[in-house]
Protein backbone atom coordinates (compact mmCIF):
# COMPACT_ATOMS: atom_id res chain seq x y z
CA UNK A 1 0.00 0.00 0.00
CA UNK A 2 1.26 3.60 -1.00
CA UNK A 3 0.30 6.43 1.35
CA UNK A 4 0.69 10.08 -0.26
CA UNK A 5 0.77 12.86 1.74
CA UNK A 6 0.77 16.54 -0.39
CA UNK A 7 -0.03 20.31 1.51
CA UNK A 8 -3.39 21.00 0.86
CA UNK A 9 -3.40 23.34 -2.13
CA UNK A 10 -6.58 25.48 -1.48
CA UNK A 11 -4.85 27.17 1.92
CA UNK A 12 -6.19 30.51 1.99
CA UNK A 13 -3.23 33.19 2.57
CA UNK A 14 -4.05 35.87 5.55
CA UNK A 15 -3.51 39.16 5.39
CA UNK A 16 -0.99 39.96 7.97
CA UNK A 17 -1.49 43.52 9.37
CA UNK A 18 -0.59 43.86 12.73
CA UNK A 19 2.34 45.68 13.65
CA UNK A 20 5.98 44.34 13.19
CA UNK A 21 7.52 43.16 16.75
CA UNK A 22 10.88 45.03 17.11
CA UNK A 23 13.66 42.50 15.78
CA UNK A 24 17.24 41.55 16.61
CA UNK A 25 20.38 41.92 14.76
CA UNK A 26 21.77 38.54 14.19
CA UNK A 27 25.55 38.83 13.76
CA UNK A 28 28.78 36.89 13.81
CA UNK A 29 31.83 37.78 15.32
CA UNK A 30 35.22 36.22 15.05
CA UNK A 31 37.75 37.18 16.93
CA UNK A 32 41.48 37.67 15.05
CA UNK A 33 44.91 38.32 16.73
CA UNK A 34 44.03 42.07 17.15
CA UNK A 35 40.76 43.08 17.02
CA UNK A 36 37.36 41.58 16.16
CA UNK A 37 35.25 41.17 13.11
CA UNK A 38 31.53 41.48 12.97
CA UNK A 39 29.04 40.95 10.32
CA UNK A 40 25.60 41.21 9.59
CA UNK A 41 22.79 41.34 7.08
CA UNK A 42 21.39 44.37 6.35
CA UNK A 43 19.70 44.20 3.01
CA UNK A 44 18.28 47.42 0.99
CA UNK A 45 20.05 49.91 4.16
CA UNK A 46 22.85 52.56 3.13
CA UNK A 47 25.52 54.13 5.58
CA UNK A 48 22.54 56.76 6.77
CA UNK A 49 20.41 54.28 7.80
CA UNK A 50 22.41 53.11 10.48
CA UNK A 51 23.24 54.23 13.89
CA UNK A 52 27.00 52.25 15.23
CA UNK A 53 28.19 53.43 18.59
CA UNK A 54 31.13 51.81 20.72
CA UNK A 55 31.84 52.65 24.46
CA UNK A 56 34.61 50.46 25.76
CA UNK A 57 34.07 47.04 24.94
CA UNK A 58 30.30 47.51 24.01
CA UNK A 59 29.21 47.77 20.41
CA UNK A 60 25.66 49.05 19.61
CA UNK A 61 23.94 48.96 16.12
CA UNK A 62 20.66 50.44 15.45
CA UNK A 63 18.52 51.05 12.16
CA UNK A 64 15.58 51.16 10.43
CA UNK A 65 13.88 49.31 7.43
CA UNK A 66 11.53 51.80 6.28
CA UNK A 67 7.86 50.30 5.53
CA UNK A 68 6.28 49.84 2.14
CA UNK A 69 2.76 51.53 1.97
CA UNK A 70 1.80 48.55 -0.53
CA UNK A 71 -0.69 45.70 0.55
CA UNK A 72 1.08 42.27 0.70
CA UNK A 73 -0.51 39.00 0.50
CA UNK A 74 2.88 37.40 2.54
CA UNK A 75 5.61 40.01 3.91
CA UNK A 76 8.42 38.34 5.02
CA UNK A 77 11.27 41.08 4.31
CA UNK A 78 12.50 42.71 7.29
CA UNK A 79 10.83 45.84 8.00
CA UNK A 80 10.68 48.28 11.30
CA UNK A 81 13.48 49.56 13.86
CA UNK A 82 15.76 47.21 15.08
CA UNK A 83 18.66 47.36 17.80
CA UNK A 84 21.71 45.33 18.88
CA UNK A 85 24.45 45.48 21.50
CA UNK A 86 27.45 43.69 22.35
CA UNK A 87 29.72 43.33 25.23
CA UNK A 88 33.12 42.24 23.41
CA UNK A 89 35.16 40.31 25.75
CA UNK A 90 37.71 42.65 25.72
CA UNK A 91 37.74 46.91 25.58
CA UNK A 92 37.32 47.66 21.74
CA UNK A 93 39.52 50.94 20.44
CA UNK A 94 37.01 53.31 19.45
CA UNK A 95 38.77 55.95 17.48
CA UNK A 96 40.51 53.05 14.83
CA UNK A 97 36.60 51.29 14.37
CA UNK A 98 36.09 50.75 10.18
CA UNK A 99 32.46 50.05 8.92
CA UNK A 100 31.66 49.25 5.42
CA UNK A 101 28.60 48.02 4.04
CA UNK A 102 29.18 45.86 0.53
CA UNK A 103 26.36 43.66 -0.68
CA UNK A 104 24.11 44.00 2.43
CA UNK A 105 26.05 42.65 4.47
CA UNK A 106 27.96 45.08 7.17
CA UNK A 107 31.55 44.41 8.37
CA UNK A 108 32.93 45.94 11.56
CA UNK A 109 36.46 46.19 11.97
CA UNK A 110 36.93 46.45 15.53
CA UNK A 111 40.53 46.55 16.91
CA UNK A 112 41.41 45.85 20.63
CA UNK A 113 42.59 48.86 22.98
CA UNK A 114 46.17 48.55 23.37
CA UNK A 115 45.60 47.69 27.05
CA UNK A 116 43.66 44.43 25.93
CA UNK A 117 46.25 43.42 23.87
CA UNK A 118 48.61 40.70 24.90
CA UNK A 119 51.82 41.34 25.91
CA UNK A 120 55.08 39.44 25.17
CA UNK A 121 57.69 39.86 27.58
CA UNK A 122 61.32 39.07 27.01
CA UNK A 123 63.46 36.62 29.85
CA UNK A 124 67.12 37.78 30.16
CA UNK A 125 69.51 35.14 30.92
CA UNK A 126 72.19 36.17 33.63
């Protein structure tokens, strides 16, 4: 006996109109010899449409997908404010930060303070 099984085809779509729920930033961060690297999606947003703060070792990203007066039948693009922070495991130097945005997807360059940088120290042989 043969069983199939197929999504019923006469599912009636619902208009989804109630307001967006603020989101997250999802990110990844990697962490190289001297500073850290984070990236995240941010399609159809430009430089102005983001907010990137750093105080210490905390990293804060805020923006805005602005919201299409059109009628949808499904809307799954991002849309609304959004904001993220980030306590870096170690204090971030703020006046060496780079962001560039390339594709949608931001990159943060975020170098270490010289204080959280390791230190090699030399042993002299008497």
């Amino acid at each position: 006996m043969t069983l199939y099984i197929q999504p019923y085809p006469f599912r009636r779509m619902v208009r989804h109109t109630a307001q967006p729920q603020p989101r997250s930033l999802s990110v990844n961060v990697r962490e190289e010899d001297d500073a850290y690297v984070l990236s995240a999606l941010v399609p159809g947003l430009s430089a102005d449409d983001l907010n990137i703060q750093v105080l210490e070792n905390i990293v804060s990203i805020e923006g805005e997908y602005k919201d299409d007066e059109a009628s949808f039948l499904l809307s799954e693009l991002p849309r609304g404010a959004f904001r993220r922070s980030l306590r870096m495991p170690a204090e971030i130097d703020s006046e060496k930060v780079e962001a560039k945005i390339a594709d949608g997807v931001l990159t943060l360059h975020l170098p270490k303070a010289e204080s959280a940088r390791p230190k090699k120290i030399q042993v002299r042989v008497h």
